[in-house]
Protein backbone atom coordinates (compact mmCIF):
# COMPACT_ATOMS: atom_id res chain seq x y z
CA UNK A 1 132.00 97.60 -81.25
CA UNK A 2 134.20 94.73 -82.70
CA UNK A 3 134.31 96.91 -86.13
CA UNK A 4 134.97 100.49 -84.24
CA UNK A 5 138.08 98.73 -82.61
CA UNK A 6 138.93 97.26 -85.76
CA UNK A 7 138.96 100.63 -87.21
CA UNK A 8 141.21 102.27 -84.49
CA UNK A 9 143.66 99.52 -84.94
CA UNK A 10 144.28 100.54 -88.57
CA UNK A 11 145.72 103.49 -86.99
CA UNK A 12 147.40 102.22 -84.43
CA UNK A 13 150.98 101.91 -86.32
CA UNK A 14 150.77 105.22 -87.73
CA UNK A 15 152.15 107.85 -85.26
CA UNK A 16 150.66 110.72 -87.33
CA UNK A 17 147.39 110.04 -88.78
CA UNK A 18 144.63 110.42 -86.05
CA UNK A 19 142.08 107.59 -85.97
CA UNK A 20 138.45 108.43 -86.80
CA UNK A 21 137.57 108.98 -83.26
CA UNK A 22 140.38 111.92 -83.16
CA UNK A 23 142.72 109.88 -81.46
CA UNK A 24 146.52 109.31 -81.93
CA UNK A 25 146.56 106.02 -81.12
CA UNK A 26 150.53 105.63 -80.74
CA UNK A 27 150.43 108.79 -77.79
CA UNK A 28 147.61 106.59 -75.87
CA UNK A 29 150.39 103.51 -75.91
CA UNK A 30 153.23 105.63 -74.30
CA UNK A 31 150.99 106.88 -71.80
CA UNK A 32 150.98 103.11 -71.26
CA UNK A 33 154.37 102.64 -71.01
CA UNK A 34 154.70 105.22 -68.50
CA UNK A 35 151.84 103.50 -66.52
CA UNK A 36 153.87 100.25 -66.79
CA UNK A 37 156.82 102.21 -64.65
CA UNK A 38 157.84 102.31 -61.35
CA UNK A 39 155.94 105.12 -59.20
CA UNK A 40 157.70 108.72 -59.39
CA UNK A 41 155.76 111.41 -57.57
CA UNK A 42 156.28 115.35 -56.56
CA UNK A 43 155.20 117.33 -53.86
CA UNK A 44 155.10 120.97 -53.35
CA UNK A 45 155.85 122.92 -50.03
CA UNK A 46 155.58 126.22 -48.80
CA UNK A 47 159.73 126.28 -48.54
CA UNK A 48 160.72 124.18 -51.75
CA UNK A 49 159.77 120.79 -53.67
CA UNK A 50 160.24 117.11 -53.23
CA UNK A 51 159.94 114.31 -55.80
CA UNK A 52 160.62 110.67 -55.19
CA UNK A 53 160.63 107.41 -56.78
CA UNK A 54 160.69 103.39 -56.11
CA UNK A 55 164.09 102.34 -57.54
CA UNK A 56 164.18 98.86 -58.15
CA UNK A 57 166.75 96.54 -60.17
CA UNK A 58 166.13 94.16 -61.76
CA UNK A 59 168.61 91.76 -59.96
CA UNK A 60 170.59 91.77 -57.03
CA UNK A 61 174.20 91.20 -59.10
CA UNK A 62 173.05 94.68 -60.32
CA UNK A 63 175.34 97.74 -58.79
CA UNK A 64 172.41 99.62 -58.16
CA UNK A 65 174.25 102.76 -56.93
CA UNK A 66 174.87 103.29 -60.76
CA UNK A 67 171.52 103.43 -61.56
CA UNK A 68 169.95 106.90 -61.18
CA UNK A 69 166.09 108.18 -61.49
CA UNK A 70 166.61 111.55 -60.18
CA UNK A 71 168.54 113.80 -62.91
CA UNK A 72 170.03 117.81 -62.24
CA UNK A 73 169.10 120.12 -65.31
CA UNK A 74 170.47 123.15 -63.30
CA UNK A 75 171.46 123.86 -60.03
CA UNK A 76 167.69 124.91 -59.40
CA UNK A 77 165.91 121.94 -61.25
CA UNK A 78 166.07 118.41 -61.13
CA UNK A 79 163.85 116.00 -62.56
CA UNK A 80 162.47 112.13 -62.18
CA UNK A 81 160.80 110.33 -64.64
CA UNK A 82 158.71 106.98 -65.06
CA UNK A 83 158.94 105.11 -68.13
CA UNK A 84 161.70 104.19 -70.15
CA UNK A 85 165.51 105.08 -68.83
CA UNK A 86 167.00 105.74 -72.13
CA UNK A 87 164.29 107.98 -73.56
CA UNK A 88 164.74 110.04 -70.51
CA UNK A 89 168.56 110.33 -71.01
CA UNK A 90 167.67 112.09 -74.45
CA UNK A 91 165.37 114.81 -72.53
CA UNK A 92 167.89 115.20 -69.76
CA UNK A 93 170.84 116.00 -72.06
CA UNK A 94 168.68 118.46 -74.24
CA UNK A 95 166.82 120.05 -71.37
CA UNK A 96 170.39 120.90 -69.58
CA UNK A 97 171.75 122.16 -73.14
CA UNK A 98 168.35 124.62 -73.75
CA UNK A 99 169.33 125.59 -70.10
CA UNK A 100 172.75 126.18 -70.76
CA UNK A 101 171.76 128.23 -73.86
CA UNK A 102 169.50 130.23 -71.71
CA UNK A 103 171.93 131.13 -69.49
CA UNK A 104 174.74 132.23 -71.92
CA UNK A 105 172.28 134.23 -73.73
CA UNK A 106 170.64 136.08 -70.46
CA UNK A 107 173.29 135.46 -67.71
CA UNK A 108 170.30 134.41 -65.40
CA UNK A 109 169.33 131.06 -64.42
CA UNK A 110 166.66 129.76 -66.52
CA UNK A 111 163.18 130.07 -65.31
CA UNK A 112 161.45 126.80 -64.30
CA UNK A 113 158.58 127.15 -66.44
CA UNK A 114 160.49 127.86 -69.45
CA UNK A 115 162.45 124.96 -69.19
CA UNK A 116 159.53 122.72 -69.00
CA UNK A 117 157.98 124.27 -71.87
CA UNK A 118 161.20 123.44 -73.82
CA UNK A 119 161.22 119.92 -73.13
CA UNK A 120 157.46 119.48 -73.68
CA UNK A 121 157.94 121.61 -76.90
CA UNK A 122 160.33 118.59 -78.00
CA UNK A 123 157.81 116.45 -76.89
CA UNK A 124 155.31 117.68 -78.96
CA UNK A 125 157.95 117.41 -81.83
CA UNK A 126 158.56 113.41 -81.73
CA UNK A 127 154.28 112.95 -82.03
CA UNK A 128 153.72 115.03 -85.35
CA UNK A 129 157.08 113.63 -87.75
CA UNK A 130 157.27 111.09 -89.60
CA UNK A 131 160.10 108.02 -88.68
CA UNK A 132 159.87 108.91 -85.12
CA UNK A 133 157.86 107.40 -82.02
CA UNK A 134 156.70 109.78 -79.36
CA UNK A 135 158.82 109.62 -75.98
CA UNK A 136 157.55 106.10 -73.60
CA UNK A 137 158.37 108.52 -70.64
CA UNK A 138 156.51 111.28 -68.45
CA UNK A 139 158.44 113.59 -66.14
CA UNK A 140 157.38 115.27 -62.82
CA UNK A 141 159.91 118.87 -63.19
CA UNK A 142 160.86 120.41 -59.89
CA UNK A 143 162.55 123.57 -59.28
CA UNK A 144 162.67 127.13 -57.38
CA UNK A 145 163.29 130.28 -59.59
CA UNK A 146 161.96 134.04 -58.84
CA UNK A 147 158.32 132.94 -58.59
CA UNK A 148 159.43 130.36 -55.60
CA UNK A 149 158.47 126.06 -55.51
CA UNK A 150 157.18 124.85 -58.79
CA UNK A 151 156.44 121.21 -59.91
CA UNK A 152 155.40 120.69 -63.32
CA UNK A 153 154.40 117.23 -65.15
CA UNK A 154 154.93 116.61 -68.89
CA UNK A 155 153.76 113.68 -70.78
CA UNK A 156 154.66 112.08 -73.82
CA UNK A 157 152.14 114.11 -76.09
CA UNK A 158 153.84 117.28 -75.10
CA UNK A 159 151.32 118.56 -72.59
CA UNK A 160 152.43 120.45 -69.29
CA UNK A 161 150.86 121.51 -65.87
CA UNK A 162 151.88 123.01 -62.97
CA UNK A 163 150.80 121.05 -59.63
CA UNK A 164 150.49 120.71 -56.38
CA UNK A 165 151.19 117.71 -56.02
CA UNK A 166 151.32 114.77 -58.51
CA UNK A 167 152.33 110.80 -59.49
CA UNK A 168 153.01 109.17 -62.37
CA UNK A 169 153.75 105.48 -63.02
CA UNK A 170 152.49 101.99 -61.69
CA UNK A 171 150.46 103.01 -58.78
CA UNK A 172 149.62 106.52 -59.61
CA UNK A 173 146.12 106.73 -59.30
CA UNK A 174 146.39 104.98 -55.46
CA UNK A 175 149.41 107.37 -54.79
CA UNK A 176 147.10 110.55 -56.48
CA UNK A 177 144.37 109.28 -54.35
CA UNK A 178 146.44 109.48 -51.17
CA UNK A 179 148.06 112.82 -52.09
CA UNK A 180 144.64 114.51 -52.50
CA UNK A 181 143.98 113.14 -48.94
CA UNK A 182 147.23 114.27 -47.20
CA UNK A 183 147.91 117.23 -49.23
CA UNK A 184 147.36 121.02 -47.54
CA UNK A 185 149.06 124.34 -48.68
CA UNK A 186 150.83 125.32 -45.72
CA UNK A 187 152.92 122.31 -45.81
CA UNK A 188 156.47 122.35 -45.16
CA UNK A 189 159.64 120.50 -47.00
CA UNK A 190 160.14 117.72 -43.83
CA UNK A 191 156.33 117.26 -44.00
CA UNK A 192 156.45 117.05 -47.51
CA UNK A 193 159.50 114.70 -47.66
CA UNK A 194 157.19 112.41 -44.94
CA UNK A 195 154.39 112.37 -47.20
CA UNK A 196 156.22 111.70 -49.79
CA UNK A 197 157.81 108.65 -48.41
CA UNK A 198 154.22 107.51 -46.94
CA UNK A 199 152.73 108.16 -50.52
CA UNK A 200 155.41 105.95 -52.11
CA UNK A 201 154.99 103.12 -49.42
CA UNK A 202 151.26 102.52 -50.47
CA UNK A 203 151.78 100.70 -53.19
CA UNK A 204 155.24 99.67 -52.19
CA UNK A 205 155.84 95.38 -53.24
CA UNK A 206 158.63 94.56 -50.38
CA UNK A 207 160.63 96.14 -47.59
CA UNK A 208 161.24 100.02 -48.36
CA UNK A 209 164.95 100.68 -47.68
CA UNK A 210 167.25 103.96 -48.25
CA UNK A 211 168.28 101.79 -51.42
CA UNK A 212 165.43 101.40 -53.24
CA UNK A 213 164.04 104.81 -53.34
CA UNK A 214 165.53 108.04 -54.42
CA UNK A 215 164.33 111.62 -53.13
CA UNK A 216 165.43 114.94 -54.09
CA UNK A 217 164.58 118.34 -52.60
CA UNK A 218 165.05 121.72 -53.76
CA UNK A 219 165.00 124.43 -50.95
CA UNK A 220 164.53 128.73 -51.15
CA UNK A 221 168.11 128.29 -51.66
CA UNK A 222 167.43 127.54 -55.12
CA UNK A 223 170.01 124.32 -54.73
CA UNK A 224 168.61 121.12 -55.89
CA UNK A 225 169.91 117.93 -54.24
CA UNK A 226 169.51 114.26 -54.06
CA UNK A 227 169.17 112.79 -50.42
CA UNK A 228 172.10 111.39 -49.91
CA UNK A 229 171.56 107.18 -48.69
CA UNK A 230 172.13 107.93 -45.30
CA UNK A 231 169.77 110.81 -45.48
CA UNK A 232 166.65 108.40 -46.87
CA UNK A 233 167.58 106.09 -43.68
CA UNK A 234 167.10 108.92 -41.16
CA UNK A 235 163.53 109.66 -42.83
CA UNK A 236 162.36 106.12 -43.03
CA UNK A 237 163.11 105.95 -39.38
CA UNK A 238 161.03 109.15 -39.01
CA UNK A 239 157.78 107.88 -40.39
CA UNK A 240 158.23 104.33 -39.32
């Protein structure tokens, strides 16, 4: 085994040659980084979508009301990542412009699952050139268009699904674990807002407060918000 790994580690700089097993080694390392992130997770209801995330700082003389997890694309999608911040920021600002694009060509709002394809298509893009390194991010997509609720993941190689319910980052497998438990189709957005909270708490380090998670909700309205502080306090009460 000691000269198989030796072999993949050739490979392991090079972002575009595979390794002999058929691996790109560099993809399997930002999946890494993105497992090294605070938990993000989505949920799906009957009336709309949540997603959430542990928002932590690294120090208290950090404002943290300028730091932000949950990003708008449109009016009817938002987005929250784990991974790196800054690679994010570059997704964000592309993803709104392809939307933006969208809807000066059509005059429609941009269909969820289009968007997401978009953004995984530029994805794909930074893991097959040359001088680049794939994104250290993956993204949990949640919006309401004609075809009603839809969460989507993306990760850094590009690939996309459509869920139910999903989490990415430190504790994903526990919170995917616990989602699979408390999951059920007919469930509605204040349900799904409790779960999510509950899901987030399980592998929560420390006291949970309204300022060190973020949760946004998109409705039938087709309006995507964040929970405003206040907001986050009243549900923590809730499931207490």
């Amino acid at each position: 085994t000691h000269t198989a790994s030796m072999g993949e580690s050739e490979y392991s700089f090079s972002l575009t040659t595979f390794s002999p097993s058929g691996k790109l080694v560099q993809i399997e390392y930002a999946l890494n980084a993105v497992a090294a992130g605070f938990t993000s997770l989505g949920i799906k209801a009957t009336n709309g979508v949540v997603i959430a995330t542990e928002k932590k700082v690294g120090s208290s003389l950090i404002d943290d009301s300028s730091v932000k997890k949950i990003s708008l694309l449109t009016d009817h999608i938002g987005v929250v990542y784990s991974g790196m911040g800054p690679d994010v920021r570059v997704l964000v600002r592309k993803g709104r412009k392809q939307a933006q694009q969208y809807y000066r060509t059509y005059g429609e709002p941009i269909p969820v699952s289009q968007l997401v394809r978009e953004i995984a298509s530029i994805m794909q893009e930074f893991t097959q050139s040359g001088g680049v390194r794939p994104f250290g991010a993956s993204l949990l997509v949640a919006g309401v268009d004609e075809s009603g609720p839809q969460l989507f993941q993306v990760d850094p190689s590009g690939s996309y699904w459509a869920w139910k319910a999903s989490a990415i980052g430190k504790h994903m497998v526990n919170a995917k674990t616990f989602l699979e438990k408390r999951y059920n189709a007919e469930m509605e957005m204040e349900d799904a807002i409790h779960t999510a909270i509950l899901t987030l708490k399980e592998g929560f380090e420390g006291q949970m407060t309204e300022t060190n998670i973020e949760i946004g909700i998109v409705g039938l309205d087709g309006s995507f918000k964040e929970l405003s502080q206040a907001e986050i306090k009243d549900y923590l009460g809730e499931v207490e």
